[in-house]
Protein backbone atom coordinates (compact mmCIF):
# COMPACT_ATOMS: atom_id res chain seq x y z
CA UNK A 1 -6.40 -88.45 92.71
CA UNK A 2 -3.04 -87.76 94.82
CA UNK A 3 -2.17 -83.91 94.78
CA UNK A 4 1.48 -82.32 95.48
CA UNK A 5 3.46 -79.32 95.25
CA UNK A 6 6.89 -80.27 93.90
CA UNK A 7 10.07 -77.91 93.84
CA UNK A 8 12.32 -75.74 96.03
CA UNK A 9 10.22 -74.20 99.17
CA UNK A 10 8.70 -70.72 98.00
CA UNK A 11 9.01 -72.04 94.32
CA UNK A 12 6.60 -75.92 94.65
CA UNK A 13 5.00 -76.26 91.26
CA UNK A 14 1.55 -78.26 91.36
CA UNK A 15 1.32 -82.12 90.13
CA UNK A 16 0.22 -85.24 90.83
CA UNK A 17 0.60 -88.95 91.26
CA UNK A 18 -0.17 -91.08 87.72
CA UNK A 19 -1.54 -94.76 88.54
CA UNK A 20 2.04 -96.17 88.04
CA UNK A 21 3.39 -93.81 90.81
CA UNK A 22 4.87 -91.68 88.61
CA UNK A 23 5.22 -87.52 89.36
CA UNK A 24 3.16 -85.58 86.70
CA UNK A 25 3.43 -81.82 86.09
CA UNK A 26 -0.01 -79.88 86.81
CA UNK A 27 1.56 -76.37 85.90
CA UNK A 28 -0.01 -76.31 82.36
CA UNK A 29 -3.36 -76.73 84.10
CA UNK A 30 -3.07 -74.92 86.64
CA UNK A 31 -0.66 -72.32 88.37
CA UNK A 32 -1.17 -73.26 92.02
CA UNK A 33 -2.88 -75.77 94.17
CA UNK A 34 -5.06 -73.10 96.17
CA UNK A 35 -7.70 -74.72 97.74
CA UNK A 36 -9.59 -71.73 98.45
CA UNK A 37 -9.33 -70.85 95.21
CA UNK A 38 -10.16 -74.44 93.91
CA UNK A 39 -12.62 -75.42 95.82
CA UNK A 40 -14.12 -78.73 95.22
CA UNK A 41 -15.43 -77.93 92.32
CA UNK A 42 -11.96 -77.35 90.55
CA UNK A 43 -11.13 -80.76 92.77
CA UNK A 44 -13.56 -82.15 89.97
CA UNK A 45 -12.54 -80.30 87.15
CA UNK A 46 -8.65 -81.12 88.44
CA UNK A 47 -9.92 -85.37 88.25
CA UNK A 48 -11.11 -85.15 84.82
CA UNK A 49 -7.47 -84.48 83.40
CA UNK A 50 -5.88 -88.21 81.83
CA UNK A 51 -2.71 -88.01 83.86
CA UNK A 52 -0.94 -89.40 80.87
CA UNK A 53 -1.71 -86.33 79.00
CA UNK A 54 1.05 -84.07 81.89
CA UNK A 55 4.72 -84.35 81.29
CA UNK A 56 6.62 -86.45 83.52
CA UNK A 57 9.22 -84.84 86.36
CA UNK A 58 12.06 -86.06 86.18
CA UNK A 59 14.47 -87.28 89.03
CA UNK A 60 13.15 -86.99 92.51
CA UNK A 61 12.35 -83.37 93.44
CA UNK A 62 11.83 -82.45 96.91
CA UNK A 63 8.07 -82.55 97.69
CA UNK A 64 6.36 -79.50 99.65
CA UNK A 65 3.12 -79.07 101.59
CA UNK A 66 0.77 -80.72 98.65
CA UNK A 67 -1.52 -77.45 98.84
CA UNK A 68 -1.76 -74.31 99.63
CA UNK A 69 -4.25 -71.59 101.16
CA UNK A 70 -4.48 -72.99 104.97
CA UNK A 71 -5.96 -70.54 107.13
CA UNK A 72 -6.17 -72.90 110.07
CA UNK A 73 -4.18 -76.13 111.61
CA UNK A 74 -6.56 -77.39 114.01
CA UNK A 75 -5.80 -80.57 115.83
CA UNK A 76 -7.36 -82.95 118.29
CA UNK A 77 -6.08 -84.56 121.54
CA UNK A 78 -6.28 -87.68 122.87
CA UNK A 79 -8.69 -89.27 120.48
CA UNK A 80 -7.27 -93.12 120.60
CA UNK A 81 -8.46 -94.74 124.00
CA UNK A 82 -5.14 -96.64 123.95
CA UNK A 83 -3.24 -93.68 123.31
CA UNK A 84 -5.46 -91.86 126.30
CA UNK A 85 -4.02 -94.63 128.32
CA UNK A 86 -0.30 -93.74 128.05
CA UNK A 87 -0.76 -91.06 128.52
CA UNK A 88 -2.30 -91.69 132.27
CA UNK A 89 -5.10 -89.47 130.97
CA UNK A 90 -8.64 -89.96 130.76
CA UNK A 91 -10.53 -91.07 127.43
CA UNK A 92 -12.59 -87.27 126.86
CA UNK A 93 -16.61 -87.30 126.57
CA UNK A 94 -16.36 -84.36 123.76
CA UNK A 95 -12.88 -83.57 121.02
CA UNK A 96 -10.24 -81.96 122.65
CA UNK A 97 -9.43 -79.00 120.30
CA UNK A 98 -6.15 -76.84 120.45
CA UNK A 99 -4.61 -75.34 117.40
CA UNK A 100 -1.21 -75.88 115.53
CA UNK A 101 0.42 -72.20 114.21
CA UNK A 102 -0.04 -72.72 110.55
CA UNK A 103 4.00 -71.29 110.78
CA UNK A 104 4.76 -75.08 111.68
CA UNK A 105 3.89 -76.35 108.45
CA UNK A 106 6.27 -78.16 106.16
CA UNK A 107 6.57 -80.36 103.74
CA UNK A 108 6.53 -84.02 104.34
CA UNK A 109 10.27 -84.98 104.26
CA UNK A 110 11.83 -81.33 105.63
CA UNK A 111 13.66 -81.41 108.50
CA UNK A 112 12.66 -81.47 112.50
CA UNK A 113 13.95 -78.59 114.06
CA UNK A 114 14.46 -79.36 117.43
CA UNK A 115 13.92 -76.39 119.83
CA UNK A 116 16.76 -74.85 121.81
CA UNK A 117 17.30 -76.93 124.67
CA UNK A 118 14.48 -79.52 123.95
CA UNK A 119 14.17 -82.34 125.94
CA UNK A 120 11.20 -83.96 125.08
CA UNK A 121 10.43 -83.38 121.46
CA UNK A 122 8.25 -86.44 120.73
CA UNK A 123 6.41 -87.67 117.75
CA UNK A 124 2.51 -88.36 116.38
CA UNK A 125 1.43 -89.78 113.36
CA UNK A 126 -2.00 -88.70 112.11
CA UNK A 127 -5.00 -88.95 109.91
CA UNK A 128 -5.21 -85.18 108.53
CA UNK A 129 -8.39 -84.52 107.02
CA UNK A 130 -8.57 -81.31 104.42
CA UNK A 131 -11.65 -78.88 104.22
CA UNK A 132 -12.64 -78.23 100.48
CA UNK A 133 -16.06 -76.24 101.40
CA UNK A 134 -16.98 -73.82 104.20
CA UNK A 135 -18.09 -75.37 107.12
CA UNK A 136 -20.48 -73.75 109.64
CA UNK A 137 -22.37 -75.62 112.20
CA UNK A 138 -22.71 -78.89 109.84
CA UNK A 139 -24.48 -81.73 110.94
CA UNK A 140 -22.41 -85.28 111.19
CA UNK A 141 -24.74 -86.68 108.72
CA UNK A 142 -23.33 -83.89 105.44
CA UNK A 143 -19.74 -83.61 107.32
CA UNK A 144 -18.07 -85.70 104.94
CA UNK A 145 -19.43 -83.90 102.23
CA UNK A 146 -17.37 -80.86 102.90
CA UNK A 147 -13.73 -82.93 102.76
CA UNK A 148 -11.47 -82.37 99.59
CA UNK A 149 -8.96 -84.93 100.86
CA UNK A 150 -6.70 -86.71 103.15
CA UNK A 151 -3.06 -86.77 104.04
CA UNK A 152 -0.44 -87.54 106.06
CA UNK A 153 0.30 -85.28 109.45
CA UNK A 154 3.05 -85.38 112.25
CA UNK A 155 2.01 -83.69 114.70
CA UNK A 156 5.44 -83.30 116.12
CA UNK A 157 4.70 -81.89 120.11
CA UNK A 158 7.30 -80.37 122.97
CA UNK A 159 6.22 -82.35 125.71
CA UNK A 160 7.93 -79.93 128.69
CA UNK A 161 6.20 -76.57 126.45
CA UNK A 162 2.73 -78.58 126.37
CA UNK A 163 2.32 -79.82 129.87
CA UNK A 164 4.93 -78.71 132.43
CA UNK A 165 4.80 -74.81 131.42
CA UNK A 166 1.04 -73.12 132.46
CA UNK A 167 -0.71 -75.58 130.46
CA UNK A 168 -2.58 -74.62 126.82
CA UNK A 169 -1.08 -77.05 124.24
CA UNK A 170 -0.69 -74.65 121.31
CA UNK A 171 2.86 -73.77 122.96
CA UNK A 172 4.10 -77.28 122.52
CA UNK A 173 2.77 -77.96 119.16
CA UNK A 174 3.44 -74.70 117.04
CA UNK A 175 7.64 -74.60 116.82
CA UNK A 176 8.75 -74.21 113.48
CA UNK A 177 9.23 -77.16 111.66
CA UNK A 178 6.45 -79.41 113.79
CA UNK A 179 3.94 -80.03 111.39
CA UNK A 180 5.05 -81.76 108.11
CA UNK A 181 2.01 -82.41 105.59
CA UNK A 182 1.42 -85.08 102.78
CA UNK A 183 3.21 -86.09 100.18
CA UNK A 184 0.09 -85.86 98.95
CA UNK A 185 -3.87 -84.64 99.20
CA UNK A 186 -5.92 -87.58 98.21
CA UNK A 187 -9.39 -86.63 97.39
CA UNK A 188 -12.17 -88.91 98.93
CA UNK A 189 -12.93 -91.20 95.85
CA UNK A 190 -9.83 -92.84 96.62
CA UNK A 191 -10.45 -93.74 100.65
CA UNK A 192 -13.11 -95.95 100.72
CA UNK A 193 -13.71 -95.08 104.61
CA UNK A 194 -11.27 -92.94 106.55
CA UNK A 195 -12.18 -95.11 109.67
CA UNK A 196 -10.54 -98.07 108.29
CA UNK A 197 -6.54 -96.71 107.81
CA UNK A 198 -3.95 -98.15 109.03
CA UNK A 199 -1.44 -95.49 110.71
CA UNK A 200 2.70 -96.33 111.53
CA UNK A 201 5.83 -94.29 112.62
CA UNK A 202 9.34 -95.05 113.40
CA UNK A 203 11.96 -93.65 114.67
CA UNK A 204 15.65 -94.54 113.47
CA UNK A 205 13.70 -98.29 111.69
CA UNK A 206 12.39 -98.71 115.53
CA UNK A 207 8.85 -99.33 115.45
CA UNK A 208 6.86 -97.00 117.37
CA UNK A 209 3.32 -96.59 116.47
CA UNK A 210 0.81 -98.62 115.04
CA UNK A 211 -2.77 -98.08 115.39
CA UNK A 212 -5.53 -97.92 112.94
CA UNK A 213 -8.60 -95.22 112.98
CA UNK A 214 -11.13 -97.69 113.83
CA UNK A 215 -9.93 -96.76 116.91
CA UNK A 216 -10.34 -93.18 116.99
CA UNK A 217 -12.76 -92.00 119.74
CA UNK A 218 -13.93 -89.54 117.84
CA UNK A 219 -14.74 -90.32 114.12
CA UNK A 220 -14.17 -87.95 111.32
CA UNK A 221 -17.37 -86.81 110.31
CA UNK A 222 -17.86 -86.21 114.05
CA UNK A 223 -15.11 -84.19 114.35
CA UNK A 224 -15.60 -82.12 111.36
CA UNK A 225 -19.10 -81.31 112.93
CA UNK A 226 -18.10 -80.67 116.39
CA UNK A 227 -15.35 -78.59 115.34
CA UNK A 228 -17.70 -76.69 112.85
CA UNK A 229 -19.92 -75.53 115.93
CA UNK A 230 -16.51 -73.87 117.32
CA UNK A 231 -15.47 -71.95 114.48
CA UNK A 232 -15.97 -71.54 110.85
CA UNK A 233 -13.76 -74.45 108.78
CA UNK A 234 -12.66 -72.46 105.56
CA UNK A 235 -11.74 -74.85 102.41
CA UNK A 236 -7.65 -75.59 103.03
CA UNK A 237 -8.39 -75.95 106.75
CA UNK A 238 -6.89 -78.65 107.71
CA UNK A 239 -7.77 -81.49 110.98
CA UNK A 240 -4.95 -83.37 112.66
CA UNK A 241 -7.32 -86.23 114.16
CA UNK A 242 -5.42 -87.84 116.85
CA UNK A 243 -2.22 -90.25 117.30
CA UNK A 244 -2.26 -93.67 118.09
CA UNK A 245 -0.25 -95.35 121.11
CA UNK A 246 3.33 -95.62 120.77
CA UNK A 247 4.09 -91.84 121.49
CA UNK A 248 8.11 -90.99 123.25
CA UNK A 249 6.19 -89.99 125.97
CA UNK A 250 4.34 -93.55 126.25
CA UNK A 251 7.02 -95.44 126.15
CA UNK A 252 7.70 -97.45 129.65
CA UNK A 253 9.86 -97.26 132.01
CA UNK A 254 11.94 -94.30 130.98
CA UNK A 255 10.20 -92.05 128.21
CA UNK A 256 12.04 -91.74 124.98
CA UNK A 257 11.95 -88.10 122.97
CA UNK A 258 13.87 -87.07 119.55
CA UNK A 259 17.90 -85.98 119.51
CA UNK A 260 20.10 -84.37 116.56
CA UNK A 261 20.46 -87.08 113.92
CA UNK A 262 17.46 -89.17 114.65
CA UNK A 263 15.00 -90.13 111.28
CA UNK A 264 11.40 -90.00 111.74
CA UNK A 265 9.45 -91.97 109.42
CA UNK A 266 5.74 -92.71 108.81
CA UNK A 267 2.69 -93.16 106.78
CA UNK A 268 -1.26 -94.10 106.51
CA UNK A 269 -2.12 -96.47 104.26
CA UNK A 270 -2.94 -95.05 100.90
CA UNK A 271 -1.75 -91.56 101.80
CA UNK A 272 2.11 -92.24 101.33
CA UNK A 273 4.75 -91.59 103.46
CA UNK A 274 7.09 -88.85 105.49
CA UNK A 275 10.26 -89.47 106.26
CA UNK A 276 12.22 -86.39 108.40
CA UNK A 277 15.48 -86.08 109.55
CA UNK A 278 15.99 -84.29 113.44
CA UNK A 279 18.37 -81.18 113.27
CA UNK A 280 19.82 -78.57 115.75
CA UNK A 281 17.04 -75.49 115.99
């Protein structure tokens, strides 16, 4: 089942995706797509509707963050050895953890808003992984148990505000704008394994990255559980997992980072696709 909010932001109504890609309207079932209120037990509920049964949108609304009630962005660095590499940093022994301000979010094809004299606003496409039941110190084995669904991050970073000023990541990572989510949340029956995804991005058609999370350092259910011994993973909590290589940053000899007018576009496989256009902040 693929999951959106469609609609102006502050007014997204809830629907989803029909088997021949066509937008259905959710409203008649349900007001919102509140995960804490859902749960995954209205997940189930939510998959036992005949998507033929919900009216049709018409045209080609603007999609929004595909769900709502997110209490926490967490996200996770370095987590591709080749990505590690480019950076001329080391591959870590345990997750790097830092945090994304959940003010950040957006929906999937909303603009980039590049920071006041930015100079190194680069680009990440991820695997984000969505919490559908509180998590508390839960073992790897029952991890994946506690996931209502996948999606589609950018984990759009400030390279000078992340490294060059006193360290701690969370400055670089949480301007407005720098975290676009979905189009969709795809619940688990429809990713076989989440460590088998192919993951892209360009910038302006220019391929940038490709990578695949077999890669990952760090798998999902491994994450969920090391992250769950740090803090308390409410359902709607969301997991950026890592970026492959092919980051501005990364890119040899002279380091390439976003301007005004450039288009941003990316996708994992089965989880659709962003696109974002970079404008003045």
């Amino acid at each position: 089942m693929k999951l959106l909010r469609h609609g102006p932001p502050g007014r997204e109504k809830p629907g989803l995706v029909d088997a021949e890609g066509r937008l259905r309207d959710l409203s008649g079932v349900t007001p919102h797509l509140d995960l804490p209120s859902l749960g995954l037990a209205g997940l189930a509920k939510l998959r036992r509707i005949a998507p033929e049964s919900l009216p049709l949108v018409r045209g080609t609304p603007r999609l929004g963050v595909p769900y709502t009630g997110i209490s926490k962005f967490v996200a996770i660095g370095l987590n591709y050895v080749d990505h590690a590499a480019e950076a001329g940093m080391r591959v870590p022994t345990e997750p790097i953890v830092f945090m994304k301000a959940t003010t950040c979010i957006t929906g999937p094809d909303d603009t980039i808003e590049l920071p006041p004299g930015s100079l190194k606003t680069d680009w990440e496409v991820e695997l984000g992984v969505v919490i559908g039941k509180t998590a508390k110190r839960v073992a790897e084995a029952d991890a994946l148990s506690h996931v209502a669904g996948y999606c589609v991050v950018n984990d759009v970073s400030e390279r000078q505000w992340q490294t060059e000023r006193g360290g701690t990541w969370d400055k670089g990572k949480g301007f407005d704008s720098f975290g676009p989510i979905g189009p969709w949340l795809v619940t688990p029956d429809e990713v076989a394994d989440p460590q088998a995804l192919d993951l892209w991005l360009d910038v302006n058609g220019e391929p940038r990255q490709r990578g695949s999370t077999s890669k990952m350092v760090f798998t999902v259910a491994q994450l969920i559980a090391y992250v769950s011994q740090c803090m308390t993973l409410l359902p709607g909590d969301i997991i950026a997992t890592g970026t492959p290589p092919g980051v501005g940053m990364g890119i040899k000899p002279v380091p390439q980072f976003l301007k005004v007018g450039d288009v941003v576009s990316l996708g994992v496989a089965g989880l659709g696709t962003q696109r974002q256009r970079v404008v003045a902040g």
